[in-house]
C-alpha atoms as a PDB file:
ATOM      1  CA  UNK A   1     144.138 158.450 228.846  1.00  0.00           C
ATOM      2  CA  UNK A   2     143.476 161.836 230.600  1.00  0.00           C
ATOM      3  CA  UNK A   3     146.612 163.261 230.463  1.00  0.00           C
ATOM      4  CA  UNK A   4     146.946 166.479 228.180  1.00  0.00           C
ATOM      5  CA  UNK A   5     148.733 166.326 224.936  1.00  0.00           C
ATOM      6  CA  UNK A   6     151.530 168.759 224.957  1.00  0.00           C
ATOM      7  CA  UNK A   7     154.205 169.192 222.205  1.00  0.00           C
ATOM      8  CA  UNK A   8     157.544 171.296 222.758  1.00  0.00           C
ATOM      9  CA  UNK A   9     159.927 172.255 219.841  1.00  0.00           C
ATOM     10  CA  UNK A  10     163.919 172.017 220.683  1.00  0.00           C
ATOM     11  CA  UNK A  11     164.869 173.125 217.835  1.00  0.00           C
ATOM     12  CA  UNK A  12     164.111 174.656 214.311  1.00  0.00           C
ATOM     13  CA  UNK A  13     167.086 174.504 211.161  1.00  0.00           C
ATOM     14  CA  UNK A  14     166.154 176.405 208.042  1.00  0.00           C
ATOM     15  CA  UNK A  15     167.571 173.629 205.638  1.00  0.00           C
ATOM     16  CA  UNK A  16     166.667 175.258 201.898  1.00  0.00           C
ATOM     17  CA  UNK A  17     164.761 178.641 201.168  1.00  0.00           C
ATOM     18  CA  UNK A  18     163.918 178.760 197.233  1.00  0.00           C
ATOM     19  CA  UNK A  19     160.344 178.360 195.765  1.00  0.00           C
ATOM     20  CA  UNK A  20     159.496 176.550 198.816  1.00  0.00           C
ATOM     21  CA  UNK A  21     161.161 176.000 201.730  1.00  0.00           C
ATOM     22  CA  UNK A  22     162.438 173.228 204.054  1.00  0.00           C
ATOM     23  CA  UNK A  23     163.203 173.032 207.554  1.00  0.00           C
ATOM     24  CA  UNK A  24     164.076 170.125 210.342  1.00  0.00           C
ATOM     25  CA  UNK A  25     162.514 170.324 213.416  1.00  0.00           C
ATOM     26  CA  UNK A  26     163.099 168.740 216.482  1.00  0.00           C
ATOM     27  CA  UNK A  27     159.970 168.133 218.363  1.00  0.00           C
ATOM     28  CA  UNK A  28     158.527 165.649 221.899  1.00  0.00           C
ATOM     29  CA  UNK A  29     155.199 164.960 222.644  1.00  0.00           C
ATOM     30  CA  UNK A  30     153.247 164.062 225.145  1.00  0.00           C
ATOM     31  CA  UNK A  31     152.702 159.997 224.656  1.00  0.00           C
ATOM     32  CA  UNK A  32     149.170 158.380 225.684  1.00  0.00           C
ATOM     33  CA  UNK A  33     150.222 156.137 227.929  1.00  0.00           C
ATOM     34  CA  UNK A  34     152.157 158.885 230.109  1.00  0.00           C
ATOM     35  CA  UNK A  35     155.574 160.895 229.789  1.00  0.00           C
ATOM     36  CA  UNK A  36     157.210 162.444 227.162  1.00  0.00           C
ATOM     37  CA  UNK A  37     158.447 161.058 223.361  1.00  0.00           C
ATOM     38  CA  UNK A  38     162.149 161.137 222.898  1.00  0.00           C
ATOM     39  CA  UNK A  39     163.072 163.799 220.249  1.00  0.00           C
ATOM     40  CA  UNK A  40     161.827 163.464 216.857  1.00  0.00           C
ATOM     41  CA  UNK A  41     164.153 164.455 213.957  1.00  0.00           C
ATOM     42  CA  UNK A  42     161.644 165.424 211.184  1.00  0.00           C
ATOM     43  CA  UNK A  43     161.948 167.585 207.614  1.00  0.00           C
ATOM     44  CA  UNK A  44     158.969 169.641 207.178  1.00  0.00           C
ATOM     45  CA  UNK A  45     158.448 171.230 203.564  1.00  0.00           C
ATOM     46  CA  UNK A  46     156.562 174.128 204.039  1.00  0.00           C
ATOM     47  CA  UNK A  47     154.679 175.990 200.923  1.00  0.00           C
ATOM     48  CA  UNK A  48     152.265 178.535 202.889  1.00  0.00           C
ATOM     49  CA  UNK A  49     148.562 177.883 203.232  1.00  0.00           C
ATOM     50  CA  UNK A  50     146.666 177.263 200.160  1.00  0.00           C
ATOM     51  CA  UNK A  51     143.154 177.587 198.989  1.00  0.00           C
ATOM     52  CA  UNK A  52     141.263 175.114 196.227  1.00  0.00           C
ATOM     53  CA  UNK A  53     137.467 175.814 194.962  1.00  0.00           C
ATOM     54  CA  UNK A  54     135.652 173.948 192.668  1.00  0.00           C
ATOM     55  CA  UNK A  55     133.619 175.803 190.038  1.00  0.00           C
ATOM     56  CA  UNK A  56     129.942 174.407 189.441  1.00  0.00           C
ATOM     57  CA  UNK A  57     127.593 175.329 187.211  1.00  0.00           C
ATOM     58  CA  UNK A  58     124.173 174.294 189.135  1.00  0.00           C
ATOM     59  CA  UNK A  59     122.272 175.154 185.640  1.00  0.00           C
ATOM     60  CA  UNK A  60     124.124 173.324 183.176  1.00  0.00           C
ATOM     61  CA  UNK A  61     125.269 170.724 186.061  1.00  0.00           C
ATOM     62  CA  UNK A  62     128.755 171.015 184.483  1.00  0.00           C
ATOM     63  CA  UNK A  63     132.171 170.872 186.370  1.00  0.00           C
ATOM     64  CA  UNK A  64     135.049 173.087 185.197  1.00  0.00           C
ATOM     65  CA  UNK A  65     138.313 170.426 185.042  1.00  0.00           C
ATOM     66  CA  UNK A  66     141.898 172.017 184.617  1.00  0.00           C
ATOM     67  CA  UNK A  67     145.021 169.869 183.345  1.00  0.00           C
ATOM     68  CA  UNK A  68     148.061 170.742 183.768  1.00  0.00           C
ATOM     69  CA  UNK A  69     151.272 169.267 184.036  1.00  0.00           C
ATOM     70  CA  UNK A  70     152.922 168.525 187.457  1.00  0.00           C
ATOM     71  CA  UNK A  71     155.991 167.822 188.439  1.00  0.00           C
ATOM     72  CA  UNK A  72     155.495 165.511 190.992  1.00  0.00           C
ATOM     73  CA  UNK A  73     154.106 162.819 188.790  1.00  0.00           C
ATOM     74  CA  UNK A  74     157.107 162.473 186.952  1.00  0.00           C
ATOM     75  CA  UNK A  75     157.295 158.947 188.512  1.00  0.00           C
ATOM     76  CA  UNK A  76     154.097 157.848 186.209  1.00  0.00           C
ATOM     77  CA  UNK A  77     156.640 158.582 183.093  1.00  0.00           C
ATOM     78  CA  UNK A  78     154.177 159.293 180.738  1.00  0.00           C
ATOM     79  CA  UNK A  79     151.410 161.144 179.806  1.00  0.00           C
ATOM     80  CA  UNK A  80     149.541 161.258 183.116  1.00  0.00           C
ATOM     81  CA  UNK A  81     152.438 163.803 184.779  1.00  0.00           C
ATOM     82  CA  UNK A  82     149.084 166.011 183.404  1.00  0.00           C
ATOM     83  CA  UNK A  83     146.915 165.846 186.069  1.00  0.00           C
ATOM     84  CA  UNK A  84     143.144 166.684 186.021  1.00  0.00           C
ATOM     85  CA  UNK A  85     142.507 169.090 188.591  1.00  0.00           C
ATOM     86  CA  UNK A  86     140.538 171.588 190.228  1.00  0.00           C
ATOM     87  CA  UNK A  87     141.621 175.361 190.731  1.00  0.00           C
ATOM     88  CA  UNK A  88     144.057 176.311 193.580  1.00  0.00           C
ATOM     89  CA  UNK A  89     146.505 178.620 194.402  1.00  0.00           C
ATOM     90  CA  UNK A  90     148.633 179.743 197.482  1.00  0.00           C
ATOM     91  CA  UNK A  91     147.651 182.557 199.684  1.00  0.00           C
ATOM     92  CA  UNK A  92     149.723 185.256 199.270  1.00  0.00           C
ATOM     93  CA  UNK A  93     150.252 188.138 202.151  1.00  0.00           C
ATOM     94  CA  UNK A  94     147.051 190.853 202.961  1.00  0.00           C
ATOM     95  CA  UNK A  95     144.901 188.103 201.168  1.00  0.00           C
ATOM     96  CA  UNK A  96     141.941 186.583 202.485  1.00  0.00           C
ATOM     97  CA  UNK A  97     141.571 182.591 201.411  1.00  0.00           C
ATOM     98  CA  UNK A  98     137.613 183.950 199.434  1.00  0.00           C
ATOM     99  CA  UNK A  99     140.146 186.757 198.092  1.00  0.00           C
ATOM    100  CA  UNK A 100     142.532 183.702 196.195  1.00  0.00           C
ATOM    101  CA  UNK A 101     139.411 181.406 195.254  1.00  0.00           C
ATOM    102  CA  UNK A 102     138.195 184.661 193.386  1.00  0.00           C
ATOM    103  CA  UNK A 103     141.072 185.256 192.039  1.00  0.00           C
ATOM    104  CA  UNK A 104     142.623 181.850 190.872  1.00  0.00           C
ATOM    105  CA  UNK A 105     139.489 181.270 189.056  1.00  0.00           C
ATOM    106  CA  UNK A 106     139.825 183.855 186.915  1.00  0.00           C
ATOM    107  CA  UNK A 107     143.999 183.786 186.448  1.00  0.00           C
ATOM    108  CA  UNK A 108     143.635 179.737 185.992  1.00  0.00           C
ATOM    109  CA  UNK A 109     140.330 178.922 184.295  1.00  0.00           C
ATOM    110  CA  UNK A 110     138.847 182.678 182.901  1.00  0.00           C
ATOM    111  CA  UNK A 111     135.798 182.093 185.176  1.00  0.00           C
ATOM    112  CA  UNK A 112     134.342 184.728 187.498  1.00  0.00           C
ATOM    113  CA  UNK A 113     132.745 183.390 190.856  1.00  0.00           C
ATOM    114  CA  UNK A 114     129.055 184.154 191.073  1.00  0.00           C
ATOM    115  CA  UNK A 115     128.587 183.209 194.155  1.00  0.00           C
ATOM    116  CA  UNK A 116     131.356 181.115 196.912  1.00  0.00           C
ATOM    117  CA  UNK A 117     130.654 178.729 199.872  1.00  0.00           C
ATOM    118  CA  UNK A 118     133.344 177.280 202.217  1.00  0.00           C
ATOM    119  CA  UNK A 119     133.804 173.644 202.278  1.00  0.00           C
ATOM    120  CA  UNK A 120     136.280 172.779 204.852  1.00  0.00           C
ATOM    121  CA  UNK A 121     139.839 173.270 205.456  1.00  0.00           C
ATOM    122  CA  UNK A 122     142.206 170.388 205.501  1.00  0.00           C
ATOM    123  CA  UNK A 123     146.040 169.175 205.949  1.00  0.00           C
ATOM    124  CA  UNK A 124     147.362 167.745 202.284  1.00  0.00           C
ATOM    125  CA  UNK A 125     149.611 165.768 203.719  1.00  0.00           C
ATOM    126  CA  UNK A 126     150.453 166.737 207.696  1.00  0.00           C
ATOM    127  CA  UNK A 127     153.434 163.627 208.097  1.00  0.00           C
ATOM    128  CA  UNK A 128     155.522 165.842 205.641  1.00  0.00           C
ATOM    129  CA  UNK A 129     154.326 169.311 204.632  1.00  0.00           C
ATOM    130  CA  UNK A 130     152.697 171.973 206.936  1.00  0.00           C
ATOM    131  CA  UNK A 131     150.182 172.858 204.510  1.00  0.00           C
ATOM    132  CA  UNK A 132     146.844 173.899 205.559  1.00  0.00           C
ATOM    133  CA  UNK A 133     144.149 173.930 202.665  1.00  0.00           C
ATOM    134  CA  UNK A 134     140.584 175.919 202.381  1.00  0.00           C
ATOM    135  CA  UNK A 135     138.015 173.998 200.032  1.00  0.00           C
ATOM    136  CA  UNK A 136     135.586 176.121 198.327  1.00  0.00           C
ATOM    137  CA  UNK A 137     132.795 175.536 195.840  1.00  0.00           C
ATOM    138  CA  UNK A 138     132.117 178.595 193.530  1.00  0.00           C
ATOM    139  CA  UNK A 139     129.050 178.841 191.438  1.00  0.00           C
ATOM    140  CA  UNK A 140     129.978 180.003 187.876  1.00  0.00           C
ATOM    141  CA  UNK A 141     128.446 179.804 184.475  1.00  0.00           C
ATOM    142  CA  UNK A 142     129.814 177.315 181.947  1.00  0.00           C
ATOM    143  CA  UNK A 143     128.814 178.375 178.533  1.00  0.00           C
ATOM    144  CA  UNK A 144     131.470 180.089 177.248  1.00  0.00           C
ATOM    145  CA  UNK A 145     134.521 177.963 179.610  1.00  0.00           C
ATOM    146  CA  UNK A 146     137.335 176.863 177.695  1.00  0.00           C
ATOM    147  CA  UNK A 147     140.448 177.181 176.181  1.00  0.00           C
ATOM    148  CA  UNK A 148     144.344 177.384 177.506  1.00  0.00           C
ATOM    149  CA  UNK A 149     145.012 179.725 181.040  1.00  0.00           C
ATOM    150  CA  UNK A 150     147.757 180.833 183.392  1.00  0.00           C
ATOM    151  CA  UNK A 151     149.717 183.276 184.329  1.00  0.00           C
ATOM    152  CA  UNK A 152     153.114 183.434 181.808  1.00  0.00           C
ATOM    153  CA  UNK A 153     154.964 185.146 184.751  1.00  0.00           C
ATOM    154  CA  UNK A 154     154.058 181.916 186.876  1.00  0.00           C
ATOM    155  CA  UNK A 155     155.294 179.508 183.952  1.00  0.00           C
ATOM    156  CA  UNK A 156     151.576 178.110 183.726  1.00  0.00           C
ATOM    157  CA  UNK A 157     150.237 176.377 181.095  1.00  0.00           C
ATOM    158  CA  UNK A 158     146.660 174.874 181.726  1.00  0.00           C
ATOM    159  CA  UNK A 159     143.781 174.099 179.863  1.00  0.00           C
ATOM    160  CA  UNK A 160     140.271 174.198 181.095  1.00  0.00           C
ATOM    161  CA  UNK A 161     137.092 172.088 180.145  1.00  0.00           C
ATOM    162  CA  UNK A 162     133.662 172.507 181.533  1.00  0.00           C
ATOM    163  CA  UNK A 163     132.337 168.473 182.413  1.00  0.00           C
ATOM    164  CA  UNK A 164     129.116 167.411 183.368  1.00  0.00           C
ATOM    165  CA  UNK A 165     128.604 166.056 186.274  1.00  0.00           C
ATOM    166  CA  UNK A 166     127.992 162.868 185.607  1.00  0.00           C
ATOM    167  CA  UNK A 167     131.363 162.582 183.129  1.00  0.00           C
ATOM    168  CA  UNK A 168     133.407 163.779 186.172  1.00  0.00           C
ATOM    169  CA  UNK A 169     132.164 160.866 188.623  1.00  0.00           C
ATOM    170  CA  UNK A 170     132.862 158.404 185.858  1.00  0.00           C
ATOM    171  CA  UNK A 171     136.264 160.035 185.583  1.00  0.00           C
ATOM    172  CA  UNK A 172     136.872 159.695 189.414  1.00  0.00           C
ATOM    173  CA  UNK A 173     135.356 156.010 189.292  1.00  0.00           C
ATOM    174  CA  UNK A 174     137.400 155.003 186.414  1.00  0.00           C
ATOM    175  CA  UNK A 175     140.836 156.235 188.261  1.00  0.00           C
ATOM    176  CA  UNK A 176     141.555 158.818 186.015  1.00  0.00           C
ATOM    177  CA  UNK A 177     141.778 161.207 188.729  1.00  0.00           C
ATOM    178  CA  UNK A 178     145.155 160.865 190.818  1.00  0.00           C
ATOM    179  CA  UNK A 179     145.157 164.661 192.561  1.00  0.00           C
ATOM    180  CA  UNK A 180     144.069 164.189 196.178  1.00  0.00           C
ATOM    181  CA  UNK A 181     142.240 167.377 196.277  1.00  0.00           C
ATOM    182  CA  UNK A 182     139.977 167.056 193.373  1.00  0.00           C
ATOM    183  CA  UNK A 183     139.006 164.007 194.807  1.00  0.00           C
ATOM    184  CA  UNK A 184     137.752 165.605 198.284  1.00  0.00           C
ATOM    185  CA  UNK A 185     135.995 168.042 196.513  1.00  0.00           C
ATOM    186  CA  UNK A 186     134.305 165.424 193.654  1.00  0.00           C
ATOM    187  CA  UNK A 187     133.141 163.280 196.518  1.00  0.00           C
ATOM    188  CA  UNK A 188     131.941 166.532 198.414  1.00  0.00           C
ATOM    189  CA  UNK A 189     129.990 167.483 195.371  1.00  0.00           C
ATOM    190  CA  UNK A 190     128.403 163.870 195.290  1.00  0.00           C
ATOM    191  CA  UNK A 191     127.260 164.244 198.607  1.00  0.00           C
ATOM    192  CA  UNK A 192     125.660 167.667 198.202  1.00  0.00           C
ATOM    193  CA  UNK A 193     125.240 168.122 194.875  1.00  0.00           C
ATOM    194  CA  UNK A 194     120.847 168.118 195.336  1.00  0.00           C
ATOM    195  CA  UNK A 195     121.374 170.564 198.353  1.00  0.00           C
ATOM    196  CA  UNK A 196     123.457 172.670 195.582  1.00  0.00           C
ATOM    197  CA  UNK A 197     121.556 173.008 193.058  1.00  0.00           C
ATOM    198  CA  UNK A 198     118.316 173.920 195.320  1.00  0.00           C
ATOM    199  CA  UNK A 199     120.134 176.399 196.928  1.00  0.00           C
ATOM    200  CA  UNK A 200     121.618 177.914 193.820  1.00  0.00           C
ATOM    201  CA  UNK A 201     118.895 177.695 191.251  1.00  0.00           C
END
Protein backbone atom coordinates (compact mmCIF):
# COMPACT_ATOMS: atom_id res chain seq x y z
CA UNK A 1 0.00 0.00 0.00
CA UNK A 2 1.04 3.64 -0.80
CA UNK A 3 -0.65 5.35 1.67
CA UNK A 4 1.61 7.14 4.39
CA UNK A 5 1.83 5.80 7.84
CA UNK A 6 0.74 8.40 10.25
CA UNK A 7 0.30 7.95 14.06
CA UNK A 8 -1.61 10.61 16.33
CA UNK A 9 -1.53 10.49 20.21
CA UNK A 10 -5.06 11.36 22.07
CA UNK A 11 -3.88 11.16 25.04
CA UNK A 12 -0.88 10.71 27.52
CA UNK A 13 -1.60 9.62 31.65
CA UNK A 14 1.48 9.65 33.83
CA UNK A 15 0.45 6.36 35.74
CA UNK A 16 3.71 5.87 38.31
CA UNK A 17 6.94 8.14 38.53
CA UNK A 18 9.61 6.26 40.89
CA UNK A 19 12.87 4.61 39.58
CA UNK A 20 11.21 4.32 36.35
CA UNK A 21 8.25 5.49 35.14
CA UNK A 22 4.95 4.39 33.53
CA UNK A 23 2.53 5.99 31.42
CA UNK A 24 -0.76 4.92 29.18
CA UNK A 25 -1.05 6.26 26.01
CA UNK A 26 -3.71 6.42 23.73
CA UNK A 27 -2.56 6.23 20.22
CA UNK A 28 -4.30 5.48 16.08
CA UNK A 29 -2.46 4.66 13.25
CA UNK A 30 -2.63 4.71 9.95
CA UNK A 31 -3.69 0.86 8.89
CA UNK A 32 -2.23 -0.67 5.47
CA UNK A 33 -5.10 -1.38 3.91
CA UNK A 34 -6.50 2.35 4.29
CA UNK A 35 -8.06 4.53 7.22
CA UNK A 36 -7.31 4.93 10.57
CA UNK A 37 -6.91 2.17 13.75
CA UNK A 38 -9.44 2.66 16.46
CA UNK A 39 -7.67 3.89 19.67
CA UNK A 40 -5.17 1.80 21.26
CA UNK A 41 -5.04 1.71 25.10
CA UNK A 42 -1.34 0.82 25.78
CA UNK A 43 1.14 1.08 29.14
CA UNK A 44 4.48 2.14 28.11
CA UNK A 45 7.36 1.74 30.82
CA UNK A 46 9.76 4.15 30.05
CA UNK A 47 13.54 3.98 31.61
CA UNK A 48 15.44 6.69 29.33
CA UNK A 49 17.78 5.65 26.55
CA UNK A 50 20.50 3.35 27.42
CA UNK A 51 23.87 2.48 26.13
CA UNK A 52 25.65 -1.28 26.28
CA UNK A 53 29.44 -1.92 24.97
CA UNK A 54 31.18 -4.93 24.99
CA UNK A 55 34.82 -4.90 26.10
CA UNK A 56 37.30 -7.02 23.83
CA UNK A 57 40.59 -7.67 24.21
CA UNK A 58 41.76 -8.26 20.37
CA UNK A 59 45.32 -9.47 21.93
CA UNK A 60 44.39 -11.89 24.41
CA UNK A 61 40.98 -12.60 22.35
CA UNK A 62 39.27 -12.48 25.78
CA UNK A 63 35.68 -11.14 26.54
CA UNK A 64 35.04 -9.27 29.81
CA UNK A 65 31.54 -11.08 31.28
CA UNK A 66 29.72 -9.28 34.29
CA UNK A 67 27.10 -11.20 36.63
CA UNK A 68 24.97 -9.72 38.48
CA UNK A 69 21.79 -10.32 39.93
CA UNK A 70 18.51 -9.08 38.30
CA UNK A 71 15.41 -8.70 39.34
CA UNK A 72 13.52 -9.60 36.56
CA UNK A 73 14.54 -13.20 36.57
CA UNK A 74 13.06 -13.84 39.72
CA UNK A 75 10.64 -16.14 37.77
CA UNK A 76 13.75 -18.72 37.12
CA UNK A 77 13.72 -19.10 41.19
CA UNK A 78 17.06 -20.01 41.53
CA UNK A 79 20.40 -19.32 40.94
CA UNK A 80 20.18 -18.00 37.38
CA UNK A 81 18.23 -14.51 38.68
CA UNK A 82 22.39 -13.82 38.14
CA UNK A 83 22.61 -13.09 34.78
CA UNK A 84 25.83 -13.04 32.65
CA UNK A 85 26.02 -9.86 31.01
CA UNK A 86 27.73 -7.27 29.24
CA UNK A 87 28.26 -3.58 30.56
CA UNK A 88 25.38 -1.00 30.29
CA UNK A 89 24.10 1.81 31.86
CA UNK A 90 21.41 4.59 31.27
CA UNK A 91 22.23 7.89 29.79
CA UNK A 92 22.02 10.39 32.12
CA UNK A 93 21.38 14.33 31.13
CA UNK A 94 24.53 16.51 29.23
CA UNK A 95 25.89 12.92 28.44
CA UNK A 96 26.82 11.70 25.20
CA UNK A 97 25.95 7.67 24.69
CA UNK A 98 30.51 7.25 23.97
CA UNK A 99 30.46 9.49 27.30
CA UNK A 100 28.33 6.37 29.38
CA UNK A 101 30.19 3.40 27.48
CA UNK A 102 33.42 5.14 28.92
CA UNK A 103 32.18 5.52 31.88
CA UNK A 104 30.17 2.29 32.81
CA UNK A 105 33.20 0.40 31.99
CA UNK A 106 35.12 1.70 34.44
CA UNK A 107 32.18 2.14 37.41
CA UNK A 108 30.97 -1.65 36.44
CA UNK A 109 33.98 -3.72 35.36
CA UNK A 110 37.38 -1.37 36.42
CA UNK A 111 38.28 -1.34 32.68
CA UNK A 112 39.32 1.78 30.77
CA UNK A 113 38.27 1.91 26.96
CA UNK A 114 41.26 2.04 24.67
CA UNK A 115 39.66 2.58 21.88
CA UNK A 116 35.30 2.53 21.08
CA UNK A 117 33.33 1.72 17.86
CA UNK A 118 29.51 2.03 17.48
CA UNK A 119 27.60 -1.02 16.76
CA UNK A 120 24.07 -0.14 16.23
CA UNK A 121 21.29 1.18 18.18
CA UNK A 122 18.27 -0.89 18.89
CA UNK A 123 14.64 -1.07 20.67
CA UNK A 124 14.89 -3.79 23.80
CA UNK A 125 11.64 -4.45 23.66
CA UNK A 126 9.41 -1.60 21.56
CA UNK A 127 5.65 -3.60 22.34
CA UNK A 128 6.25 -2.47 26.03
CA UNK A 129 9.12 -0.14 26.92
CA UNK A 130 10.31 2.97 24.92
CA UNK A 131 13.80 2.17 25.32
CA UNK A 132 16.22 2.98 22.72
CA UNK A 133 19.73 1.19 23.12
CA UNK A 134 23.40 2.17 21.59
CA UNK A 135 25.71 -1.03 21.16
CA UNK A 136 29.29 -0.41 21.42
CA UNK A 137 32.40 -2.56 21.30
CA UNK A 138 35.37 -1.10 23.35
CA UNK A 139 38.84 -2.40 22.99
CA UNK A 140 40.43 -2.89 26.48
CA UNK A 141 43.21 -4.92 27.92
CA UNK A 142 42.41 -8.02 29.97
CA UNK A 143 45.33 -8.87 32.09
CA UNK A 144 44.70 -7.53 35.16
CA UNK A 145 40.31 -7.74 34.82
CA UNK A 146 38.69 -9.10 37.70
CA UNK A 147 37.25 -9.00 40.86
CA UNK A 148 33.73 -7.53 42.43
CA UNK A 149 32.43 -3.73 40.90
CA UNK A 150 29.64 -1.20 41.23
CA UNK A 151 28.72 1.69 42.44
CA UNK A 152 27.50 1.24 46.47
CA UNK A 153 25.35 4.42 45.96
CA UNK A 154 23.59 2.45 42.99
CA UNK A 155 23.12 -0.79 45.26
CA UNK A 156 25.45 -2.75 42.69
CA UNK A 157 27.05 -5.71 43.29
CA UNK A 158 28.80 -7.34 40.17
CA UNK A 159 31.58 -9.37 39.49
CA UNK A 160 33.64 -9.32 36.39
CA UNK A 161 35.63 -12.14 34.51
CA UNK A 162 37.69 -11.72 31.43
CA UNK A 163 36.54 -15.04 28.89
CA UNK A 164 38.04 -16.07 25.87
CA UNK A 165 36.39 -15.97 23.07
CA UNK A 166 35.84 -19.16 22.32
CA UNK A 167 34.43 -19.98 26.19
CA UNK A 168 31.86 -17.17 25.59
CA UNK A 169 30.33 -18.76 22.25
CA UNK A 170 30.16 -22.07 24.05
CA UNK A 171 28.43 -20.20 26.84
CA UNK A 172 25.89 -18.60 24.35
CA UNK A 173 25.54 -22.11 22.50
CA UNK A 174 25.03 -23.98 25.62
CA UNK A 175 22.03 -21.45 26.79
CA UNK A 176 23.71 -20.14 29.56
CA UNK A 177 23.18 -16.76 28.36
CA UNK A 178 19.44 -15.50 28.90
CA UNK A 179 20.16 -11.39 28.64
CA UNK A 180 18.95 -10.30 25.20
CA UNK A 181 21.62 -7.80 24.81
CA UNK A 182 24.66 -9.83 25.40
CA UNK A 183 23.38 -11.97 22.93
CA UNK A 184 23.25 -9.18 20.04
CA UNK A 185 26.49 -8.19 20.85
CA UNK A 186 28.10 -12.09 21.16
CA UNK A 187 26.63 -12.81 17.78
CA UNK A 188 27.95 -9.31 16.50
CA UNK A 189 31.36 -10.25 17.72
CA UNK A 190 31.07 -13.69 15.82
CA UNK A 191 30.41 -12.02 12.78
CA UNK A 192 33.27 -9.51 12.97
CA UNK A 193 35.45 -10.74 15.24
CA UNK A 194 38.53 -11.29 12.12
CA UNK A 195 37.64 -7.67 10.91
CA UNK A 196 38.36 -6.78 14.80
CA UNK A 197 41.21 -7.99 15.52
CA UNK A 198 42.89 -6.70 12.06
CA UNK A 199 41.76 -3.49 12.70
CA UNK A 200 42.84 -3.37 16.30
CA UNK A 201 46.10 -5.23 16.38
Amino acid sequence: MTQKKQFKIIKQTPEYQGFFSLTTVTVSHTLYQGGWSEPLSRELFERGNCVAVLLYDPLRDEVVIIEQFRVGALQLNDERAWLLEIVAGAIEPGETAADVAMREAVEEAGCEIVELIKVMDFFTSPGGTSELLTLFCGRVDTSQVGGVHGLDEEDEDIAVTALPYSEVCQLLNDGKILSAIPIIAIQWLMLNRDMLRKQWT
